[in-house]
N, C-alpha and C. Protein backbone atom coordinates (compact mmCIF):
# COMPACT_ATOMS: atom_id res chain seq x y z
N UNK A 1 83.94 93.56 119.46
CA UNK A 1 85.20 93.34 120.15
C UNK A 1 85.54 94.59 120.93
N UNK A 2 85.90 94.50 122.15
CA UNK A 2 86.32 95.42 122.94
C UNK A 2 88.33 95.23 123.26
N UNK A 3 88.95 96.40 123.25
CA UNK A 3 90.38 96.42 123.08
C UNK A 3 90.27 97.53 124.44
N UNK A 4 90.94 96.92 125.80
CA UNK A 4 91.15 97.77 126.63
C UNK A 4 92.87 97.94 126.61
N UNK A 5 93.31 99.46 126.38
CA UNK A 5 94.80 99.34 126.48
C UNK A 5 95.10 100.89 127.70
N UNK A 6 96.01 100.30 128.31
CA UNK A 6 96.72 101.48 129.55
C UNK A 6 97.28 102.89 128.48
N UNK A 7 96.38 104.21 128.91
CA UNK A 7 96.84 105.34 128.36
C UNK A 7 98.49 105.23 128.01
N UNK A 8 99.21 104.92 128.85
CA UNK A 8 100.62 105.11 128.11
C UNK A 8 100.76 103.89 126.72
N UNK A 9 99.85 103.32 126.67
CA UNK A 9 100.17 102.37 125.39
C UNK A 9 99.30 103.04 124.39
N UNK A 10 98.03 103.80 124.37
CA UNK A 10 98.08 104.82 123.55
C UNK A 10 98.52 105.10 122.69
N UNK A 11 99.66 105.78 122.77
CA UNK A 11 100.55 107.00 121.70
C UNK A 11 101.59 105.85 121.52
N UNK A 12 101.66 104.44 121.92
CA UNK A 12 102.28 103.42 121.21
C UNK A 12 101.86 103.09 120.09
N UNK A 13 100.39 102.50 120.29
CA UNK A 13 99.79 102.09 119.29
C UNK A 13 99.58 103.04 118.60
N UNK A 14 99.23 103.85 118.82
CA UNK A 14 99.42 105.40 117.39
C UNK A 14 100.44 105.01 116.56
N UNK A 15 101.67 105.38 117.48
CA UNK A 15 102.70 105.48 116.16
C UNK A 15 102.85 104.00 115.52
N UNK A 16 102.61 103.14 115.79
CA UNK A 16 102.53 101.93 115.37
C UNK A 16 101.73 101.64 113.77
N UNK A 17 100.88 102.37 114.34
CA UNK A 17 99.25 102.31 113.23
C UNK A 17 100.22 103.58 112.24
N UNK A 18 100.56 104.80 112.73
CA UNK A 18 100.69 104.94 112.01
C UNK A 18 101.71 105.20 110.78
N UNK A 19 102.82 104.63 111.39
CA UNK A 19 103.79 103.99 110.69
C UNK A 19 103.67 103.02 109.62
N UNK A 20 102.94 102.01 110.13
CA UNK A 20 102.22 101.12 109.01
C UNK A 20 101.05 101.97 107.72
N UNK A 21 100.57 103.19 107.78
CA UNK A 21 99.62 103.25 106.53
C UNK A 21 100.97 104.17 105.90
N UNK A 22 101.45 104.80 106.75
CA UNK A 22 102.95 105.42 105.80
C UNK A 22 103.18 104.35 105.06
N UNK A 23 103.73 102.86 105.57
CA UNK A 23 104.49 102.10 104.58
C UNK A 23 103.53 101.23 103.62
N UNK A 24 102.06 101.52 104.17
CA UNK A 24 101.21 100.89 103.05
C UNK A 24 100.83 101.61 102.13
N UNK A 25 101.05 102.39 101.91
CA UNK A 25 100.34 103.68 100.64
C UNK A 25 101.81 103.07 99.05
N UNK A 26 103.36 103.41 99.55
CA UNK A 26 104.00 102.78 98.62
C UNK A 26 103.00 101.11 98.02
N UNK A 27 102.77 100.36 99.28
CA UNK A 27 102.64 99.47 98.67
C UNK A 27 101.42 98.77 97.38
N UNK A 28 100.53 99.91 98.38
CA UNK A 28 99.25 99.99 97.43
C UNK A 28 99.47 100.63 95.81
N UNK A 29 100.20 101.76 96.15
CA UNK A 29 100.78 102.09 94.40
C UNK A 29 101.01 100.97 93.69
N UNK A 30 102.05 99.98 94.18
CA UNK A 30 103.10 99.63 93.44
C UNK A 30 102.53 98.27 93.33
N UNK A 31 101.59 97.58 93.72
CA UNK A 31 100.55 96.44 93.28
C UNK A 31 99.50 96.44 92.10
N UNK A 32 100.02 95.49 91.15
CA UNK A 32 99.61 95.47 90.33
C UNK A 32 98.05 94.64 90.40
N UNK A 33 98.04 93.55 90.95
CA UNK A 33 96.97 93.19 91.58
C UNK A 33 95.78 93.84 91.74
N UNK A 34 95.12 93.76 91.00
CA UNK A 34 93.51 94.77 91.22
C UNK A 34 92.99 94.41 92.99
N UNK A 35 92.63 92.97 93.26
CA UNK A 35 92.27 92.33 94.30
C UNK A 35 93.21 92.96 95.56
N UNK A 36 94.43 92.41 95.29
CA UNK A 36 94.93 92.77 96.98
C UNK A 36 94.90 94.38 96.94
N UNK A 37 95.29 95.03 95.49
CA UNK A 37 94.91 96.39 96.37
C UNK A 37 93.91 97.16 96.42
N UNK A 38 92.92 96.34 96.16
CA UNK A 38 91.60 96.93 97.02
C UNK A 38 91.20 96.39 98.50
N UNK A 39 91.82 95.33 98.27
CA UNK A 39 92.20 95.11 100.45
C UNK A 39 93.44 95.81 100.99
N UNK A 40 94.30 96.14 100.54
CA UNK A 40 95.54 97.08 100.94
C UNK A 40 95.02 98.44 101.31
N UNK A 41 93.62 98.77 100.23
CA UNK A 41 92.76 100.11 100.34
C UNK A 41 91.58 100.10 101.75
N UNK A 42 91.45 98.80 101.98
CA UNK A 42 90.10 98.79 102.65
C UNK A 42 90.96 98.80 103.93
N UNK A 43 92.31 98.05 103.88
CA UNK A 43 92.97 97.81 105.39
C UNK A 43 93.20 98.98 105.76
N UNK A 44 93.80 100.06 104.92
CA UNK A 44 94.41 101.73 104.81
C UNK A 44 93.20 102.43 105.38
N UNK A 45 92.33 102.36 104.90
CA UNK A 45 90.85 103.14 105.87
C UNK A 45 90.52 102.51 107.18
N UNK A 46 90.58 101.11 107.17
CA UNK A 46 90.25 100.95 109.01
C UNK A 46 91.43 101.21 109.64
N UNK A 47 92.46 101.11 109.24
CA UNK A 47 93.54 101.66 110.32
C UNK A 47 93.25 103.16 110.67
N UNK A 48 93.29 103.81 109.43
CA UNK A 48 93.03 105.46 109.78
C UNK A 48 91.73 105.63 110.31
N UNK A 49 90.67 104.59 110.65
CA UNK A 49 89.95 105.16 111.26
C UNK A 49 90.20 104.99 112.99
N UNK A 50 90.93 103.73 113.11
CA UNK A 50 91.44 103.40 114.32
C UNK A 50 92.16 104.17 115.03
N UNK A 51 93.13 105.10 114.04
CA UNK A 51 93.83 105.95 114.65
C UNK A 51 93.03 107.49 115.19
N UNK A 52 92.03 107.32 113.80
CA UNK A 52 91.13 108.84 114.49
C UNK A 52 90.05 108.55 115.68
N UNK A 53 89.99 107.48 116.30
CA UNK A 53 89.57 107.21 117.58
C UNK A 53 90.36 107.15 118.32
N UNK A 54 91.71 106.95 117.95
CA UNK A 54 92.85 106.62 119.56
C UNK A 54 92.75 108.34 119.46
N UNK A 55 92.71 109.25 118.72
CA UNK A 55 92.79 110.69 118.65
C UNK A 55 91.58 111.77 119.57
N UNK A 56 90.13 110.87 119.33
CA UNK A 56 89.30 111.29 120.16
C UNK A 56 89.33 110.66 121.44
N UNK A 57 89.92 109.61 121.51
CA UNK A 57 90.23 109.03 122.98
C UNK A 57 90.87 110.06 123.79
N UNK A 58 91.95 110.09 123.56
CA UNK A 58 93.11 111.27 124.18
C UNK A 58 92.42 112.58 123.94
N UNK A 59 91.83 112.64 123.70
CA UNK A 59 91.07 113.87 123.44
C UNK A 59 90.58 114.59 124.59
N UNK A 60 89.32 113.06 124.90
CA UNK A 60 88.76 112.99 125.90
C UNK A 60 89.00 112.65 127.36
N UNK A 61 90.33 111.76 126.87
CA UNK A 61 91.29 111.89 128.32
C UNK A 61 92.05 113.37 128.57
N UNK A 62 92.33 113.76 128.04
CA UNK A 62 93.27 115.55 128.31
C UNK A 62 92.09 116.00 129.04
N UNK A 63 90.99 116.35 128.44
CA UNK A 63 89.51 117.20 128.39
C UNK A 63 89.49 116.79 130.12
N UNK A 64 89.72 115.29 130.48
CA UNK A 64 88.96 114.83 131.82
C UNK A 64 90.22 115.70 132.56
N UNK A 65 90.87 115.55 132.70
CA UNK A 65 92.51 115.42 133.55
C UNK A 65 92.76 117.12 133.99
N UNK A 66 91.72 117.74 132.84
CA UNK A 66 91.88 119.38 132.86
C UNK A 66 90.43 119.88 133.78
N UNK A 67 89.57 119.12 133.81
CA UNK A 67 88.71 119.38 134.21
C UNK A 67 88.36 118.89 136.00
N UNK A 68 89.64 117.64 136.09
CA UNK A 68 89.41 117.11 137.52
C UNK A 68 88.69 115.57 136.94
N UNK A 69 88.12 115.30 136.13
CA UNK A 69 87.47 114.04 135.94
C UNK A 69 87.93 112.86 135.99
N UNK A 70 87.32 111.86 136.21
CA UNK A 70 88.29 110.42 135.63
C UNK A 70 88.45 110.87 134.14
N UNK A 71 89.50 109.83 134.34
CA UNK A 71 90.51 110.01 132.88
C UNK A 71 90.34 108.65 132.04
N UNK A 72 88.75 108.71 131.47
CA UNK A 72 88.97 107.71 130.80
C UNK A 72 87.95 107.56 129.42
N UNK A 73 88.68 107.16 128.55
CA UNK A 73 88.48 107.51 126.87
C UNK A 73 87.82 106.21 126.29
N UNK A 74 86.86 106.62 125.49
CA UNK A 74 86.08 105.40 125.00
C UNK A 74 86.22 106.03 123.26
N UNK A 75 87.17 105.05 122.37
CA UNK A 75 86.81 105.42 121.18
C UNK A 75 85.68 105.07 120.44
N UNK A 76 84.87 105.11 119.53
CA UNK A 76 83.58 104.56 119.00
C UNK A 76 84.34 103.60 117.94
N UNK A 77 83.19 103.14 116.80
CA UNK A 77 83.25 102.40 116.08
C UNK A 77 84.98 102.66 115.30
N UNK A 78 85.76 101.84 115.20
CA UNK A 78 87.22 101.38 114.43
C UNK A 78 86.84 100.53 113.47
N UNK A 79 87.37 99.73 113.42
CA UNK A 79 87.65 98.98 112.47
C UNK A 79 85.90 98.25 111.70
N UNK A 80 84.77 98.38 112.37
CA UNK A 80 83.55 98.07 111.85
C UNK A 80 83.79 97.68 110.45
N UNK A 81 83.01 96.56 109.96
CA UNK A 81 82.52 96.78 108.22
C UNK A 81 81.21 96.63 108.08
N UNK A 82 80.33 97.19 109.31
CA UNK A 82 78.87 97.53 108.77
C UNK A 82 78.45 96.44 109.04
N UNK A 83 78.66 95.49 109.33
CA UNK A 83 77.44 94.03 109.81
C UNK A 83 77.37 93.82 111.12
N UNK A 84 77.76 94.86 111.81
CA UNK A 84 77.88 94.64 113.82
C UNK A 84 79.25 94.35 114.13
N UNK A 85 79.78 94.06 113.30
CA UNK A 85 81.14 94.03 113.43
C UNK A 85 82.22 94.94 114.28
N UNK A 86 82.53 95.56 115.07
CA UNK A 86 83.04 96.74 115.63
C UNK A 86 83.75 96.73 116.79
N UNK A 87 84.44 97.65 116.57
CA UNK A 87 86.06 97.74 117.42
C UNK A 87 85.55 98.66 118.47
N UNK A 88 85.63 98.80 119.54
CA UNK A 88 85.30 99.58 120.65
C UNK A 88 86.62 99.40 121.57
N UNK A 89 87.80 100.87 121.25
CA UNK A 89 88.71 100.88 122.18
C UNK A 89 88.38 101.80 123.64
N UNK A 90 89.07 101.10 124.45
CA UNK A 90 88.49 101.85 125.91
C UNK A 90 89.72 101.70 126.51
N UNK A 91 89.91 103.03 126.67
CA UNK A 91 91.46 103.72 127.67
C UNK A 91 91.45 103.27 129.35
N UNK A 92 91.78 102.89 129.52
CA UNK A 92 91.76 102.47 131.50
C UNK A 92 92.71 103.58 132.21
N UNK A 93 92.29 104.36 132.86
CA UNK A 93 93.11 104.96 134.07
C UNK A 93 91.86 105.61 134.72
N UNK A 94 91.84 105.01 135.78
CA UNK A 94 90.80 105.64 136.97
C UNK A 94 91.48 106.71 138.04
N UNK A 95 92.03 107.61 137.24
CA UNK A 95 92.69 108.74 138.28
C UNK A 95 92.21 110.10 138.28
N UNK A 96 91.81 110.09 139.64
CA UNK A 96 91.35 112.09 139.77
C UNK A 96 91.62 112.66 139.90
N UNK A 97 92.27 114.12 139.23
CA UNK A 97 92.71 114.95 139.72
C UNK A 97 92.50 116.15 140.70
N UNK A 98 92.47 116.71 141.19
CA UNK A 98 91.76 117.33 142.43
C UNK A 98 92.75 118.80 142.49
């Protein structure tokens, strides 16, 4: 799966993502449920990995924007569970700085 989102939606979806593992960590404590909270655990790692790609995205967008380059960020594998499965976010802004 490919997720193309406009750099200013970015640091949306950041705080989005990561607002949600803030409010999932209470919830994972407080489940008694063996089952859901080992999916509450598995959901808590692909988000944080999602977020540490929107992190190398912007990364790599600053890096371009400082350098004169296009400005555009390809995160790697997100949300994957190892069977080909995989999240490939890609930042869109085709702007040069000069």
């Amino acid at each position: 799966m490919q997720l193309s989102i406009e750099p200013n939606e970015v640091d949306l979806l950041h705080r989005i993502l990561t607002q949600y593992v803030s409010e999932l960590k209470p919830e994972i404590s407080n489940t008694e449920n063996f089952t859901w909270r080992q999916e509450m655990k598995r959901d808590e790692e692909a988000v944080k990995r999602i977020i540490t790609d929107l992190d190398k995205s912007k990364s790599v967008m600053n890096g371009a924007r400082q350098t004169g380059g296009p400005t555009s960020g390809i995160g790697g594998r997100s949300a994957g569970t190892g069977d080909g499965d995989e999240t490939v976010i890609v930042i869109v802004e085709e702007t040069f700085i000069e």
